[in-house]
Protein backbone atom coordinates (compact mmCIF):
# COMPACT_ATOMS: atom_id res chain seq x y z
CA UNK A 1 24.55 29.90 -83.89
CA UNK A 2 24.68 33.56 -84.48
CA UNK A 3 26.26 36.07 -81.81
CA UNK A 4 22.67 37.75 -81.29
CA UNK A 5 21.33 34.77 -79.53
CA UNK A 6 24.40 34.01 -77.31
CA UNK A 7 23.75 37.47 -76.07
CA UNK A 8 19.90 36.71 -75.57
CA UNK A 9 21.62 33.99 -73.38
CA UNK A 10 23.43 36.34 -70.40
CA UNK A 11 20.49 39.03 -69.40
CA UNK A 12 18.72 35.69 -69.32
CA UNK A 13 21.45 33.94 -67.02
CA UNK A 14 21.66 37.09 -64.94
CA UNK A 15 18.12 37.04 -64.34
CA UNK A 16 18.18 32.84 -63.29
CA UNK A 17 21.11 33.50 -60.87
CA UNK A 18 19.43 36.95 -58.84
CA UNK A 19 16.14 34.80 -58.43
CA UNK A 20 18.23 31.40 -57.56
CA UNK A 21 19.05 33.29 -54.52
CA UNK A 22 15.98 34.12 -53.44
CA UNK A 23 14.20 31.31 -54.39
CA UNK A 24 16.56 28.23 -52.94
CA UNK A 25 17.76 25.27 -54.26
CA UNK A 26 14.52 23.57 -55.95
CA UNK A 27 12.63 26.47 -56.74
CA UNK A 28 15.86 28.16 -58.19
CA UNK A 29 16.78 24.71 -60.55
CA UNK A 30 13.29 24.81 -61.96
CA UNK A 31 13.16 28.99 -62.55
CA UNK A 32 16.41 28.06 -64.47
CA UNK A 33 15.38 25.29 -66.38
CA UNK A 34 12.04 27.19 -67.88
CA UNK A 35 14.25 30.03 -68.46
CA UNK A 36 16.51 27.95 -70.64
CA UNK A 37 13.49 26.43 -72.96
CA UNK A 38 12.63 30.14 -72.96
CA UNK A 39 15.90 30.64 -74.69
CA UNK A 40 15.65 27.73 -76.55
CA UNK A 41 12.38 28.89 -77.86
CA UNK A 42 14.01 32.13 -78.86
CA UNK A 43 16.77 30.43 -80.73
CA UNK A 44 14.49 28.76 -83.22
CA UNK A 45 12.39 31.41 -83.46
CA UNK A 46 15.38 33.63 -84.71
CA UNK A 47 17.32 31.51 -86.57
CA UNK A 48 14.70 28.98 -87.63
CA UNK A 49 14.62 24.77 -87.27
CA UNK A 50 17.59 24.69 -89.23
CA UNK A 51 19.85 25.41 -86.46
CA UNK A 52 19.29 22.38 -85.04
CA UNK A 53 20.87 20.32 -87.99
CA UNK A 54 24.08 22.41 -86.98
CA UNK A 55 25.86 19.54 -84.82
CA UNK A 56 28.33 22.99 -83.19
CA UNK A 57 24.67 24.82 -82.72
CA UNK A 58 23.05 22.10 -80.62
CA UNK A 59 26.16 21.66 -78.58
CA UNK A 60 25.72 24.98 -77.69
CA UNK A 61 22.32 24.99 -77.34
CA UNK A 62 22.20 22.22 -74.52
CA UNK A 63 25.24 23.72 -72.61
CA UNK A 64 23.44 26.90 -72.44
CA UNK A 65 20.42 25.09 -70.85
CA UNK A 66 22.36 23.11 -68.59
CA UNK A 67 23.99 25.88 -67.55
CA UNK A 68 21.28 28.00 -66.88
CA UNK A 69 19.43 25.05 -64.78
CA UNK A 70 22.59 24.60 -62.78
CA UNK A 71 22.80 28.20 -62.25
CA UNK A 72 19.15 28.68 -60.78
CA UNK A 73 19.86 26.10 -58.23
CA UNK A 74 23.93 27.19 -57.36
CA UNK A 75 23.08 30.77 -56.59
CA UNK A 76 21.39 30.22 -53.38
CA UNK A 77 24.31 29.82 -51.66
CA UNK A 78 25.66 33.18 -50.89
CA UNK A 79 25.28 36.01 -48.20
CA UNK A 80 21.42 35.91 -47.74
CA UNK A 81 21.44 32.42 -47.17
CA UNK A 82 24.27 32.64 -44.61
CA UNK A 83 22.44 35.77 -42.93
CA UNK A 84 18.78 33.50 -43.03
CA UNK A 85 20.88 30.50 -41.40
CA UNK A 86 22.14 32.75 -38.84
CA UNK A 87 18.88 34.41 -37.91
CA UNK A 88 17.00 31.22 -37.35
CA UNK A 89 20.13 30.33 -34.94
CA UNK A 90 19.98 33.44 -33.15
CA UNK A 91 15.76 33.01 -32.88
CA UNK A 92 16.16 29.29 -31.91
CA UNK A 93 18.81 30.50 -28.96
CA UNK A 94 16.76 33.08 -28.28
CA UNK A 95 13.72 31.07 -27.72
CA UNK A 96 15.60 28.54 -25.79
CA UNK A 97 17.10 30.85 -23.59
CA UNK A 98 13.15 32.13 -22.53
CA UNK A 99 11.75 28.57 -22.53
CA UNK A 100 14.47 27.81 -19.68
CA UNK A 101 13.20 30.93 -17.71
CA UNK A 102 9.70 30.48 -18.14
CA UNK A 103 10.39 27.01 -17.01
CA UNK A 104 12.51 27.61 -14.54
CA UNK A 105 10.16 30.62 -13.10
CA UNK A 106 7.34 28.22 -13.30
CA UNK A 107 8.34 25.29 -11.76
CA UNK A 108 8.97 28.04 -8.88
CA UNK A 109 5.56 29.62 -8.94
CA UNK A 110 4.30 26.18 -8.38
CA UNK A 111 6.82 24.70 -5.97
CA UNK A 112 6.54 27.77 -3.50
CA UNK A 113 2.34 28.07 -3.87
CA UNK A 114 1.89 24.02 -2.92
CA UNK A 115 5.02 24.21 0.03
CA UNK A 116 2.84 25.38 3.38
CA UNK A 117 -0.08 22.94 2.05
CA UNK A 118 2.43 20.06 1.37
CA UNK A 119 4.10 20.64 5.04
CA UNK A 120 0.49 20.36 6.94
CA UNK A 121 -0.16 16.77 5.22
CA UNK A 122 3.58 15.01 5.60
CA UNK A 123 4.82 16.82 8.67
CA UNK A 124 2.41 14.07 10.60
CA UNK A 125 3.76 11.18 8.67
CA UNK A 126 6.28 8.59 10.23
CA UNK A 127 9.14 9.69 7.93
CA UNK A 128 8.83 13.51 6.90
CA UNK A 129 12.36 13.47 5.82
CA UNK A 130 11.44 11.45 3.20
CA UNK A 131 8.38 13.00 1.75
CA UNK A 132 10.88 16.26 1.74
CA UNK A 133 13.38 14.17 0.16
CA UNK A 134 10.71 13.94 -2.53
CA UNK A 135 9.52 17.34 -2.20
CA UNK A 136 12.81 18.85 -3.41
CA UNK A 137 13.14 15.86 -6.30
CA UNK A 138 10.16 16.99 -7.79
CA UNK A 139 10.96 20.48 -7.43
CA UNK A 140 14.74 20.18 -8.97
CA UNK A 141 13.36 18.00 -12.07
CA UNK A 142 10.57 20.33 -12.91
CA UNK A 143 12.60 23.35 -12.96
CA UNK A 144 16.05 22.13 -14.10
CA UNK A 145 15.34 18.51 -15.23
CA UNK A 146 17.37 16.96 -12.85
CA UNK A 147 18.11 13.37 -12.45
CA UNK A 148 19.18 10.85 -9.48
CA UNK A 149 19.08 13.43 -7.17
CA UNK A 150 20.71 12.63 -3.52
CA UNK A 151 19.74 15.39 -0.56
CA UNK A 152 21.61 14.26 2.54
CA UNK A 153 20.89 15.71 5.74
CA UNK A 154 23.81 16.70 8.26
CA UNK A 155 23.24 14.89 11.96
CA UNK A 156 25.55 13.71 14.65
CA UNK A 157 26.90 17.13 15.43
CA UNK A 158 28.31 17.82 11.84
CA UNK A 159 30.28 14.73 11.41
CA UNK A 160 27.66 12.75 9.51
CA UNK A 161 25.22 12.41 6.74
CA UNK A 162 21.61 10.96 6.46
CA UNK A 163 20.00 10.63 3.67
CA UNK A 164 16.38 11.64 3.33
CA UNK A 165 15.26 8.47 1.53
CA UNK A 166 16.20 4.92 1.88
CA UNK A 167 14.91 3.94 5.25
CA UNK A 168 16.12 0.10 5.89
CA UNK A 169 15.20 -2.45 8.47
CA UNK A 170 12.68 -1.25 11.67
CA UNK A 171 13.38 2.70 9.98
CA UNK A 172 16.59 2.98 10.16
CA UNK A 173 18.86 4.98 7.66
CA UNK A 174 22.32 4.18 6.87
CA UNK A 175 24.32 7.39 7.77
CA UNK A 176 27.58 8.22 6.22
CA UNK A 177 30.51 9.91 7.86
CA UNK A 178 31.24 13.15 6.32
CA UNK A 179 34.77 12.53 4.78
CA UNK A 180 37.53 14.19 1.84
CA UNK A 181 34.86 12.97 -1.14
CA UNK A 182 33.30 15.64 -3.21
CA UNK A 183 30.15 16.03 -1.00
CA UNK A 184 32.73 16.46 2.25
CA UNK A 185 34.55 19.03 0.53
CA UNK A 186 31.03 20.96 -0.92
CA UNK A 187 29.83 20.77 2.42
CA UNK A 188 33.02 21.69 4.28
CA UNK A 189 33.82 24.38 1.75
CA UNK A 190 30.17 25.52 0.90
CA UNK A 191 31.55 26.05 -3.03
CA UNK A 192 28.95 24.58 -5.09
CA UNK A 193 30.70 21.60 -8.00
CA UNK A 194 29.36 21.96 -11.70
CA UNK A 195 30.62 19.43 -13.64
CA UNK A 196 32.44 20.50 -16.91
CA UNK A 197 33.54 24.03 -14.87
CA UNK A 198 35.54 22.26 -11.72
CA UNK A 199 37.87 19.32 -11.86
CA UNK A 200 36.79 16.46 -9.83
CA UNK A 201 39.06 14.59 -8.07
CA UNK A 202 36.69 12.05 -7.39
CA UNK A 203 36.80 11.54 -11.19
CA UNK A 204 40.49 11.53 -11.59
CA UNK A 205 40.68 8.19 -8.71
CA UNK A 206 37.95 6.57 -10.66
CA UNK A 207 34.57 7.55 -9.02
CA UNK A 208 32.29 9.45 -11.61
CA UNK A 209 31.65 13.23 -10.54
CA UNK A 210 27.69 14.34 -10.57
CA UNK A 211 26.73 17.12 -13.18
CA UNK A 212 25.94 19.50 -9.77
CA UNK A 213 26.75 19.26 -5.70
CA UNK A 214 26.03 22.08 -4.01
CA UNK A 215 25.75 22.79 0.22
CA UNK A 216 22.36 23.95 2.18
CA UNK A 217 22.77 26.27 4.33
CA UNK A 218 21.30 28.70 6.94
CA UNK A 219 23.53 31.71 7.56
CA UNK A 220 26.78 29.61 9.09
CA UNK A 221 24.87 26.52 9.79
CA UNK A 222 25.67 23.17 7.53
CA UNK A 223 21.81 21.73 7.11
CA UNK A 224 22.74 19.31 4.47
CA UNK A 225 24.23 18.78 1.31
CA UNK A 226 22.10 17.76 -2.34
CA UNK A 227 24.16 15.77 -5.72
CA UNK A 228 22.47 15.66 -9.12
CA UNK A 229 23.25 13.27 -11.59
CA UNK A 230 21.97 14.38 -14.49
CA UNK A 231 20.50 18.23 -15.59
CA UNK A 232 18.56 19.21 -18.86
CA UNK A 233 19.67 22.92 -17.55
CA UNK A 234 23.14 23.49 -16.93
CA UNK A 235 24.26 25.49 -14.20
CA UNK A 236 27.23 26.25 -16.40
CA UNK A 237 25.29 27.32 -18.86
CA UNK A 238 22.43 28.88 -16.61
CA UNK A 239 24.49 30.01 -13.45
CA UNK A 240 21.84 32.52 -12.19
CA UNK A 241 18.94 30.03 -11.86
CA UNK A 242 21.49 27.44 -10.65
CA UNK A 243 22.55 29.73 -7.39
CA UNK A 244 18.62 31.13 -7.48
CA UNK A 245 17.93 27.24 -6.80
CA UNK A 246 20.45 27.07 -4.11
CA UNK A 247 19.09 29.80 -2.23
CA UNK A 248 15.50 28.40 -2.58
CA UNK A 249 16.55 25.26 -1.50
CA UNK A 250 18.08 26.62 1.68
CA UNK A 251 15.41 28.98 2.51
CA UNK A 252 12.65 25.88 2.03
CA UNK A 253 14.94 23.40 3.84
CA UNK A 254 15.02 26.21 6.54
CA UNK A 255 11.24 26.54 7.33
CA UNK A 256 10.82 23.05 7.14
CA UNK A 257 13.20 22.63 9.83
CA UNK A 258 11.62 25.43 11.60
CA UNK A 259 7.92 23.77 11.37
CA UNK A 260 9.41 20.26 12.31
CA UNK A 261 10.92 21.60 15.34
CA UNK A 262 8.02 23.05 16.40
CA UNK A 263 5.85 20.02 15.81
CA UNK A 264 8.35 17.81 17.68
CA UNK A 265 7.73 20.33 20.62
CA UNK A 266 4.23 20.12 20.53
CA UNK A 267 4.39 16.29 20.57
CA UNK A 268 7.54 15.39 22.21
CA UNK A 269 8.51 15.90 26.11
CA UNK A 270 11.69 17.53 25.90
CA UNK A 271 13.14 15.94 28.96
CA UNK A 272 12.10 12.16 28.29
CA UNK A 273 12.25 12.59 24.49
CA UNK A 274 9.54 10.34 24.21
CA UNK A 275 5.97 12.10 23.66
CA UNK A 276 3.25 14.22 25.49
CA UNK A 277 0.62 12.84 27.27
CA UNK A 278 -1.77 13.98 24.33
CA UNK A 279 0.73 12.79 21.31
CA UNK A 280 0.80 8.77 23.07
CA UNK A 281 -2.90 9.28 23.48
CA UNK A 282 -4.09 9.65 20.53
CA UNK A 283 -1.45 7.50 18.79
CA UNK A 284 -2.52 4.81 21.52
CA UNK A 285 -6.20 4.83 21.02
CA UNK A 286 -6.01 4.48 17.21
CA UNK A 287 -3.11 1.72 17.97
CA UNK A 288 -5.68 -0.17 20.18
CA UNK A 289 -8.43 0.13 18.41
CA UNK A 290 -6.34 -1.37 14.78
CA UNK A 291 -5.48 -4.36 17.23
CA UNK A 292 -8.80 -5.11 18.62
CA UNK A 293 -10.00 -5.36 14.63
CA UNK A 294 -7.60 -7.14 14.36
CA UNK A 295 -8.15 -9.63 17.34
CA UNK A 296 -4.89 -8.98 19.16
CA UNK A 297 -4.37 -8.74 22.71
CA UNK A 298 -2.68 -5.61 24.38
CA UNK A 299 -0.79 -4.21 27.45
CA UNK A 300 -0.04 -0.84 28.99
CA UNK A 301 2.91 -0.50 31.44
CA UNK A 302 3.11 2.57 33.64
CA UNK A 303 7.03 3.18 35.10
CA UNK A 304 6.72 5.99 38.27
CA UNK A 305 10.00 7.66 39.03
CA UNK A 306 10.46 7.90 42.70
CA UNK A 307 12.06 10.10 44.39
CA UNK A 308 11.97 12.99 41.33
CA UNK A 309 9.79 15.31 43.64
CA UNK A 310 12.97 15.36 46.26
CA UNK A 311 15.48 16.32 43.61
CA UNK A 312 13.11 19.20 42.18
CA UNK A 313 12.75 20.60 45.79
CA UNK A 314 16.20 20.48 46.22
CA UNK A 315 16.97 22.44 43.14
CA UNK A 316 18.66 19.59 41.18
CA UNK A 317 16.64 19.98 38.13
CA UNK A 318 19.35 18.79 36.22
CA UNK A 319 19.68 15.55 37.96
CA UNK A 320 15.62 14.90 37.31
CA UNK A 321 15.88 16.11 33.89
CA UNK A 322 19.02 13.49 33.11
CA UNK A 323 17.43 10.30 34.63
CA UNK A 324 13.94 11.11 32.87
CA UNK A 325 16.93 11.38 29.35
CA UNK A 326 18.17 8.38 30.88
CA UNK A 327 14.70 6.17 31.01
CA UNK A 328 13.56 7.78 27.54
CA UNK A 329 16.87 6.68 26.01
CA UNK A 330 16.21 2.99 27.03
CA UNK A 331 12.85 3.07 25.90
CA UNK A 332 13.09 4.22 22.41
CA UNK A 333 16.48 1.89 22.29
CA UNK A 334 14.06 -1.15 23.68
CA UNK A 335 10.69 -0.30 22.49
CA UNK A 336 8.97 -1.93 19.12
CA UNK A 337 8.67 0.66 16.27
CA UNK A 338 4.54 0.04 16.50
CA UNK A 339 4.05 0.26 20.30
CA UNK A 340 3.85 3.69 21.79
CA UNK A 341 5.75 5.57 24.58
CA UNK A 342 5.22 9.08 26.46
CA UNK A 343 5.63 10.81 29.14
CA UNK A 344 1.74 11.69 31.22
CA UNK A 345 2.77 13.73 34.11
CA UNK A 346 5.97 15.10 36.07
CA UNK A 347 6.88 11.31 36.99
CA UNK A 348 5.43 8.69 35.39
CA UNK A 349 5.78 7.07 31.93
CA UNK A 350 3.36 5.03 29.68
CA UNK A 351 4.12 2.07 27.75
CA UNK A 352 1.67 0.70 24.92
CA UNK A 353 2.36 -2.82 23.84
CA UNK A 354 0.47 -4.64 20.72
CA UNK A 355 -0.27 -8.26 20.35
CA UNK A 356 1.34 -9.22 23.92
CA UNK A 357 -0.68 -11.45 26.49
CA UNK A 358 -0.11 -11.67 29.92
CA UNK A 359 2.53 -14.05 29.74
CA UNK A 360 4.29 -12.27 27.65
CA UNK A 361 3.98 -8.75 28.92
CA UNK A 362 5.12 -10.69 32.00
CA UNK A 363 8.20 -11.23 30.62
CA UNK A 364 9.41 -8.06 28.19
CA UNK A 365 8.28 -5.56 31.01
CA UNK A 366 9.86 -7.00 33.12
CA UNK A 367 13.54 -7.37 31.15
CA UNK A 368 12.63 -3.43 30.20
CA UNK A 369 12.18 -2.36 33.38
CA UNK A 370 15.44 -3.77 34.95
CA UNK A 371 17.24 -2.57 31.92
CA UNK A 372 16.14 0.62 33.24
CA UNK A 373 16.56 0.11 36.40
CA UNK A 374 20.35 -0.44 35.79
CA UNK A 375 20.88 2.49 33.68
CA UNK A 376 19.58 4.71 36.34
CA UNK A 377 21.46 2.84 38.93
CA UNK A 378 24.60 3.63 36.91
CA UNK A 379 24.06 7.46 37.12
CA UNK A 380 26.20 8.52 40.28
CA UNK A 381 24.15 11.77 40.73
CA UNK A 382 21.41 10.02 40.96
CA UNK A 383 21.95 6.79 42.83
CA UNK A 384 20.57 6.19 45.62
CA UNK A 385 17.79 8.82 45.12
CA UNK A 386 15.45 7.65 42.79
CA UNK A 387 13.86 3.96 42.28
CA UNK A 388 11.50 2.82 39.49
CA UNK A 389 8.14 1.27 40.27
CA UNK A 390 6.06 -0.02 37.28
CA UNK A 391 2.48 -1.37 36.88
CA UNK A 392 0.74 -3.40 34.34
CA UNK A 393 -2.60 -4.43 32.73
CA UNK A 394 -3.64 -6.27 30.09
CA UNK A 395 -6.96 -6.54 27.77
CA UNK A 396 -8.58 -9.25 28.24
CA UNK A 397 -11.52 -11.52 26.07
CA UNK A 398 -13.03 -8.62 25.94
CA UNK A 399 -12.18 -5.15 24.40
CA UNK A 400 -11.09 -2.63 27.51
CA UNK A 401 -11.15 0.82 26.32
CA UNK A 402 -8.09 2.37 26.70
CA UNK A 403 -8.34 4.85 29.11
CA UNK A 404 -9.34 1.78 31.44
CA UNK A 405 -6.41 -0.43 31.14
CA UNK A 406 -4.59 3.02 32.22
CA UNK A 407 -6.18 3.56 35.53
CA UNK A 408 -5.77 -0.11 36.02
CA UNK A 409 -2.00 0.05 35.24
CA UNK A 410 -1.40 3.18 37.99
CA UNK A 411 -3.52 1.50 40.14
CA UNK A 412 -0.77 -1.81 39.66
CA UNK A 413 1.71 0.75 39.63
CA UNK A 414 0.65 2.12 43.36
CA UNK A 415 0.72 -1.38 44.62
CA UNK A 416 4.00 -1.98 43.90
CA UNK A 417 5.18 1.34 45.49
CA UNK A 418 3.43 -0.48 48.63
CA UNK A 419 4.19 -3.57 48.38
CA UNK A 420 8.07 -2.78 47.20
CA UNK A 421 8.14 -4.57 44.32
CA UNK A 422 9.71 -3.24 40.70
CA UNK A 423 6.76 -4.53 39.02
CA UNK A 424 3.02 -5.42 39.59
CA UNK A 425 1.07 -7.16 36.93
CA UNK A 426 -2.33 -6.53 37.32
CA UNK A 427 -3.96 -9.44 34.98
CA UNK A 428 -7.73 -9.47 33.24
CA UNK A 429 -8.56 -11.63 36.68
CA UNK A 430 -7.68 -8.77 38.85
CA UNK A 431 -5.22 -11.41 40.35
CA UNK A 432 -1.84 -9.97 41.00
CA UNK A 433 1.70 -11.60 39.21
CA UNK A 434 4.66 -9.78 40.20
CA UNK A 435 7.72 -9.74 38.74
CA UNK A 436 10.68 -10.04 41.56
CA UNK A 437 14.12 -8.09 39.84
CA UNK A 438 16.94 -10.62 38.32
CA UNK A 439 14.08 -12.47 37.50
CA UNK A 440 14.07 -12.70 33.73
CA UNK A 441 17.05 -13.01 32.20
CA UNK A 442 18.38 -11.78 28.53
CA UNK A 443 17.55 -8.79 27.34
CA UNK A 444 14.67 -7.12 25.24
């Protein structure tokens, strides 16, 4: 093969190589490979069919095509394709980067525009803490994507946690004493934990760490303390929305606190700690009228506090105050969950019972009753001042309303002021059983 065509062959190979890198791999093998039947086609045209019966002519002939194939396909690789790689990097970081804050400001948008709505339909429900519990799951997985997330609530003075879910047997929560664990130390400290950024302890003794701990907080005040388990946004990698959640989480946590207070005022006496007249009436008339659908019998007790007017007059408010903290104690200690307590005037407390007869309001009245008896009795400020004197009525085969079986239990509850006895049971028969103290035995 003649010089002539082997310099055909490198303008050609230039060419295949400058469009390899623009083209890519596939495009840039088959650029190359019709380039080299191009040559080829030149070759034979020059220097005639001949050639090819030179054995040293076709060798050359197919290395120059081979090499020009390989060469449309090789020559991507190089600077452009680097700086391409690198830009769609950048873009996809880029883009990641604003998803998270479009998420994150999102998830916010919609979390603070549903909160006063989402107060006014669970503040009335039997456990708000939980529904808030809830509340701030949803919130932390839609704008973070968080995972087994545990919000504890701080109660008994500071020394222990609650947590807002996971109510067990008659409502009750097991509480936790705050100790030298991670959430202790968050919540002593108030320095939030992100995993990967602090050392855990915790995970050095064995006990794996949660991806983010972090303390609520209102100004100095320890509200409660919140662990994640798992995050989709890192607040290692995203520290400004992770302390922008922390500061939403306080300042929510805060108002609901605020509106639950003031709920609990408008439905709970603050000396008895049991409720209002109007709270225990209108939980007590839907209460009776479930058990009359129901075909259950019920009972209302009435306990009058003697002798509260005398302390008042004298000016020891603080005595009546801590015997009516004394009789609510023993009444929400002894009372069933679904039976309802309050307090309807300066002296006197109500007591709804469910599916109890006569005989049997008889008997847990009457244990109740002396159990608060006692506990008064064993307040030296004020023994000897005050006595209890209780009154009872029960429904009978037919459906009493409730307001009825009320004015027949103060009406029992007057005749046992006269006749001195701790309780009168005024029965559907309007025949009188009393119930003489030491009586019953056991307790409630």
């Amino acid at each position: 093969m003649s010089l002539s065509m082997l310099l055909l062959w490198f303008p050609i190979v230039l060419a295949v190589g400058v469009a390899g890198r623009l083209l890519g791999r596939g495009r840039g093998l088959a650029f190359g490979f019709l380039c080299s039947l191009f040559w080829v086609s030149l070759v034979f045209a020059i220097a005639g069919v001949g050639v090819s019966s030179d054995p040293w002519s076709v060798a050359a002939i197919v290395a120059g095509v081979a090499t020009l194939t390989l060469v449309g396909g090789w020559s991507h690789r190089g600077v452009h394709g680097d700086l391409a790689i690198r830009s769609v990097s950048e873009a996809a970081k880029l883009t990641s980067g604003e998803s998270v804050e479009r998420r994150f400001l999102s998830s916010i948008e919609k979390a603070l525009g549903r909160f006063d709505e989402w107060t006014d339909e669970t503040l009335p429900s039997n456990d708000p803490w939980a529904d808030f519990g809830e509340y701030l799951r949803s919130v932390l997985s839609d704008a973070l994507g968080a995972t087994h997330v545990h919000p504890y609530r701080v109660v008994g003075d500071g020394a222990e946690l609650e947590p807002l879910h996971g109510a067990g047997l008659l409502g009750t929560k097991s509480r936790v004493t705050v100790g030298d664990d991670l959430i202790g130390r968050v919540l002593a400290t108030d320095v939030s934990f992100v995993a990967g950024v602090d050392q855990c302890e915790d995970e050095i003794a064995g006990t794996s760490a949660p991806a983010w701990c972090f303390a609520v907080t209102r100004g100095r005040e320890r509200l409660g303390v919140i662990s994640v388990g798992t995050l989709d946004v890192s607040p290692a990698a995203h520290p400004e929305a992770a302390r922008a959640m922390e500061r939403l989480v306080g300042e929510v946590w805060s108002v609901f606190v605020d509106k639950l207070e003031a709920r609990s005022a408008s439905v709970t006496d603050s000396a008895s700690t049991l409720g209002t007249r109007d709270a225990f009436m209108r939980d007590a008339n839907i209460a009776i009228r479930e058990s009359y659908s129901l075909g259950e019998p019920v009972a209302i007790a009435v306990l009058a506090v003697q002798g509260l007017r005398s302390l008042t007059d004298a000016g020891r408010w603080e005595v009546a105050d801590d015997v009516l903290h004394t009789i609510g104690g023993v009444m929400r200690q002894k009372v069933r969950l679904d039976d309802c307590v309050g307090r309807i005037d300066e002296s006197r407390v109500v007591w709804f019972l469910r599916r109890v007869d006569m005989a049997l309001a008889k008997l847990v009245v009457g244990q109740l009753v002396s159990h608060v008896d006692e506990a008064i009795r064993s307040c030296p400020a004020a023994a000897g001042s005050v006595r209890i004197d209780c009154g009872v009525s029960c429904s009978g085969p037919e459906d009493v309303a409730l307001r009825a079986l009320l004015v027949q239990a103060l009406d029992a509850t007057s005749r046992a002021r006269v006749e001195n006895r701790l309780v009168f049971f005024e029965g559907d028969s309007g025949q009188p059983a009393t119930y003489v103290q030491g009586e019953a035995g056991g307790g409630i």
